[in-house]
C-alpha atoms as a PDB file:
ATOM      1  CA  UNK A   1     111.953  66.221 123.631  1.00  0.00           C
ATOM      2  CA  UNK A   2     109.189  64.680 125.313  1.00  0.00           C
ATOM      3  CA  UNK A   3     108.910  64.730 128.750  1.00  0.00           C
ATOM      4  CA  UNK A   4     109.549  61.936 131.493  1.00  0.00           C
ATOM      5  CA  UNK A   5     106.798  60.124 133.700  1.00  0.00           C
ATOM      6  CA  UNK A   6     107.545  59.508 137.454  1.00  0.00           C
ATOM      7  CA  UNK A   7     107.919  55.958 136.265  1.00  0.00           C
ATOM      8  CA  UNK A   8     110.454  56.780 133.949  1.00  0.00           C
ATOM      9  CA  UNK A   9     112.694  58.842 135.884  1.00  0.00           C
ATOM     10  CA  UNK A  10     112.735  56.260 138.790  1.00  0.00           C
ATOM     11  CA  UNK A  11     113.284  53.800 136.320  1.00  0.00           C
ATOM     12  CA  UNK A  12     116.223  55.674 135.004  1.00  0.00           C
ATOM     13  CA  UNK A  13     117.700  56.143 138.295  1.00  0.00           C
ATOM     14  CA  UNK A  14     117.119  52.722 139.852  1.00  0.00           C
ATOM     15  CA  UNK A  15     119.323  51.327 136.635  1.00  0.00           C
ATOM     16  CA  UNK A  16     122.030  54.047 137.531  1.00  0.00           C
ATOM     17  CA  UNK A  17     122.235  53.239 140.457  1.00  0.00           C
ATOM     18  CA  UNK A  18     122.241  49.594 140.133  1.00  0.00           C
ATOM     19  CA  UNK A  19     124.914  50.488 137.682  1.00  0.00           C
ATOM     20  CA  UNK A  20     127.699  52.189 139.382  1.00  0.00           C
ATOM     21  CA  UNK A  21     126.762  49.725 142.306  1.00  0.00           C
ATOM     22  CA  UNK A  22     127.849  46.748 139.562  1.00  0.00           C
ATOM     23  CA  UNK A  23     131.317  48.814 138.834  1.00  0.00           C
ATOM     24  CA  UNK A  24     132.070  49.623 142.624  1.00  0.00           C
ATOM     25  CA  UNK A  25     133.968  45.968 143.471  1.00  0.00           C
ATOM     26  CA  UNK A  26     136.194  46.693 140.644  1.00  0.00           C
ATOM     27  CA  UNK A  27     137.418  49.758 141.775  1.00  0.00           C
ATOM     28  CA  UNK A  28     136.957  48.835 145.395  1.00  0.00           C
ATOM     29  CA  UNK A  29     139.441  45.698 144.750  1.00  0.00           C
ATOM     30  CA  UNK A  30     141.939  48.549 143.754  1.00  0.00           C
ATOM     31  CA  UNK A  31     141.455  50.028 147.480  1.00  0.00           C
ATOM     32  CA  UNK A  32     139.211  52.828 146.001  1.00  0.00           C
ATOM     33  CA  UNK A  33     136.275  53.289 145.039  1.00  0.00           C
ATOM     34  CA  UNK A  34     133.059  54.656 143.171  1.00  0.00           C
ATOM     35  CA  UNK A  35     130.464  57.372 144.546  1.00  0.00           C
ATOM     36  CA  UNK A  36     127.857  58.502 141.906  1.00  0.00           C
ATOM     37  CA  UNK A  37     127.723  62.946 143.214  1.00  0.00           C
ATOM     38  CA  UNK A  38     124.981  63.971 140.960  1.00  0.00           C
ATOM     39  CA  UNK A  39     122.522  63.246 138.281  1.00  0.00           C
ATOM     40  CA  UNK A  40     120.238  64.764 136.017  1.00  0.00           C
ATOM     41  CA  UNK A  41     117.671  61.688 134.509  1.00  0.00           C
ATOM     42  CA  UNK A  42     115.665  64.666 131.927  1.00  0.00           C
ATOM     43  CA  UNK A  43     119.241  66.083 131.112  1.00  0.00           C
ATOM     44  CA  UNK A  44     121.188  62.893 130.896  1.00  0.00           C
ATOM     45  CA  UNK A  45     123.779  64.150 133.134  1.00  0.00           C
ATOM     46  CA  UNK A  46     125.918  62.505 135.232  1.00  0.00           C
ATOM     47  CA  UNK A  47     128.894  62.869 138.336  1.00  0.00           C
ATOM     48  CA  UNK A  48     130.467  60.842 139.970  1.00  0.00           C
ATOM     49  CA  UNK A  49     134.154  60.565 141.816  1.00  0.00           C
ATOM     50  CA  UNK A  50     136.595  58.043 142.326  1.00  0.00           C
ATOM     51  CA  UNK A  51     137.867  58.135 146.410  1.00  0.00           C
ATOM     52  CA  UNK A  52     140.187  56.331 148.499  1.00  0.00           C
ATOM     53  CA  UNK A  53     143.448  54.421 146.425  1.00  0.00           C
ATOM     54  CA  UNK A  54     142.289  56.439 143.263  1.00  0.00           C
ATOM     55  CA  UNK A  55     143.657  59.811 144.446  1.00  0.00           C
ATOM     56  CA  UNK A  56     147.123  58.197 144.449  1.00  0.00           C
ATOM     57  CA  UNK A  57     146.511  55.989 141.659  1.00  0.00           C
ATOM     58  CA  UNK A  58     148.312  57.181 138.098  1.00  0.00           C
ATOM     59  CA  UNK A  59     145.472  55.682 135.538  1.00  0.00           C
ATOM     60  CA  UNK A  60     142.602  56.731 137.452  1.00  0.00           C
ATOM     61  CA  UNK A  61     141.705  59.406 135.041  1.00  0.00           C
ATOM     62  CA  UNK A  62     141.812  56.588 132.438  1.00  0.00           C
ATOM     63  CA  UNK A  63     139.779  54.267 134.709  1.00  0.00           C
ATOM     64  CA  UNK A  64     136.955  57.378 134.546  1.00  0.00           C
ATOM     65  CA  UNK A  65     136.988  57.649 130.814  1.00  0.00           C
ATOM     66  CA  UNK A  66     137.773  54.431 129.617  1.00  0.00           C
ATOM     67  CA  UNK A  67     135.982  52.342 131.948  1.00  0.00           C
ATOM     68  CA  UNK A  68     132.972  54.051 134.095  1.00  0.00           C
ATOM     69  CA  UNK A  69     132.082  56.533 131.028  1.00  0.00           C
ATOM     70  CA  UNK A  70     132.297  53.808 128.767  1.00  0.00           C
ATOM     71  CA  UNK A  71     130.106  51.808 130.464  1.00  0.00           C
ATOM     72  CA  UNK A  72     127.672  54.323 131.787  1.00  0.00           C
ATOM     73  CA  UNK A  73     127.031  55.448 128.148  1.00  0.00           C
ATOM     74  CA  UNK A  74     127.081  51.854 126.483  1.00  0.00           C
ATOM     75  CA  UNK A  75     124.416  50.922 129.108  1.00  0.00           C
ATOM     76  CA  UNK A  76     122.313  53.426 129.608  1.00  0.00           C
ATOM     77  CA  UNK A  77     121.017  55.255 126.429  1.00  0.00           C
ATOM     78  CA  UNK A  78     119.967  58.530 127.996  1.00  0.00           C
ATOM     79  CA  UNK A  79     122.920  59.616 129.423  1.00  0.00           C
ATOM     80  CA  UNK A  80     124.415  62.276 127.317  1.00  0.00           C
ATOM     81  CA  UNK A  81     127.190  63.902 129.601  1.00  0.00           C
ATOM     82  CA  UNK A  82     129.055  62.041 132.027  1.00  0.00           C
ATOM     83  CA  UNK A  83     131.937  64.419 134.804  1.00  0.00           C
ATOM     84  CA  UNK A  84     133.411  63.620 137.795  1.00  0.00           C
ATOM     85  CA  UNK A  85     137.138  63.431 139.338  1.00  0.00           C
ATOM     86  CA  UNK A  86     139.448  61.643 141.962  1.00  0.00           C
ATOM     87  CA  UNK A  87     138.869  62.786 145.691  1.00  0.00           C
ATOM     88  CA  UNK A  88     141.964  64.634 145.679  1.00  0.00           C
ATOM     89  CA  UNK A  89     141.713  64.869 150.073  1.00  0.00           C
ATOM     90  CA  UNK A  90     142.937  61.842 150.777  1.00  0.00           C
ATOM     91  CA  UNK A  91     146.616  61.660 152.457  1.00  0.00           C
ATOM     92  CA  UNK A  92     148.974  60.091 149.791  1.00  0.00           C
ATOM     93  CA  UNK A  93     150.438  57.805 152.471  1.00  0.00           C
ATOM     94  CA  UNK A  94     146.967  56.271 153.384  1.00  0.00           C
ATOM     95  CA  UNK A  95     145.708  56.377 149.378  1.00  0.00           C
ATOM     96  CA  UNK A  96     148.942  54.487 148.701  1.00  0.00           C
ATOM     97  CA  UNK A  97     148.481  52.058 151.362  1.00  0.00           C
ATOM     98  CA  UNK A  98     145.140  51.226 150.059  1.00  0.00           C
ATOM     99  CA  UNK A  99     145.850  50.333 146.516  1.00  0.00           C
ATOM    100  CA  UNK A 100     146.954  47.705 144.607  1.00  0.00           C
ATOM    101  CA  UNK A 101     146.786  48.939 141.580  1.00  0.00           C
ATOM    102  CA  UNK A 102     149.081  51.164 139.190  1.00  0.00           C
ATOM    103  CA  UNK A 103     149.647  53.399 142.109  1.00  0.00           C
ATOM    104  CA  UNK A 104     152.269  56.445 141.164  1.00  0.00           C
ATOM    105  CA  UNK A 105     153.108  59.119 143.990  1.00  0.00           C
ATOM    106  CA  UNK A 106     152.201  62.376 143.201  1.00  0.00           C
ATOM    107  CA  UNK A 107     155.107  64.170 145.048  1.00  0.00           C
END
């Protein structure tokens, strides 16, 4: 595999970030939201975590998969491996309060 100019690797992460920073209302109008961790633009690798409502939230392991991985590959052809998870530090009280969403306590 060839590799990546300075140009290109900006490029690729100026479009991931203007990305996840497309998806963010979405989740934000759910009382949570999207932080992109980590990434890898030669590798194709990619983190990122769902805060706030998510930690409460019972599809938000669906909302990673189906929805941010989804888009992140369908969007951005070099991303090869996408992980993350739900900020799990959040008091289920206050993550509860936030959402809107398909929120199930965990206790």
């Amino acid at each position: 595999m060839p590799e990546l100019t300075e140009e290109e690797r900006s490029q690729r992460s100026k479009d991931l970030n203007e990305l996840i920073e497309l998806m963010r209302p979405a989740v934000q109008s759910d009382g949570g939201d999207l932080a992109l961790v980590a990434f890898d633009v030669d590798a194709g690798t990619v983190e990122v975590q769902l805060q706030g409502a998510c930690s409460s939230c019972a599809i938000s392991s669906a909302t990673l998969q189906g929805g941010v991985e989804r888009i992140l590959r369908s969007r951005l052809d070099w991303v090869t491996e996408i992980s993350g998870g739900v900020d799990e530090s959040a008091d289920p009280f206050e993550s509860a309060a936030m959402g809107q969403g398909g929120y199930v306590p965990k206790w």
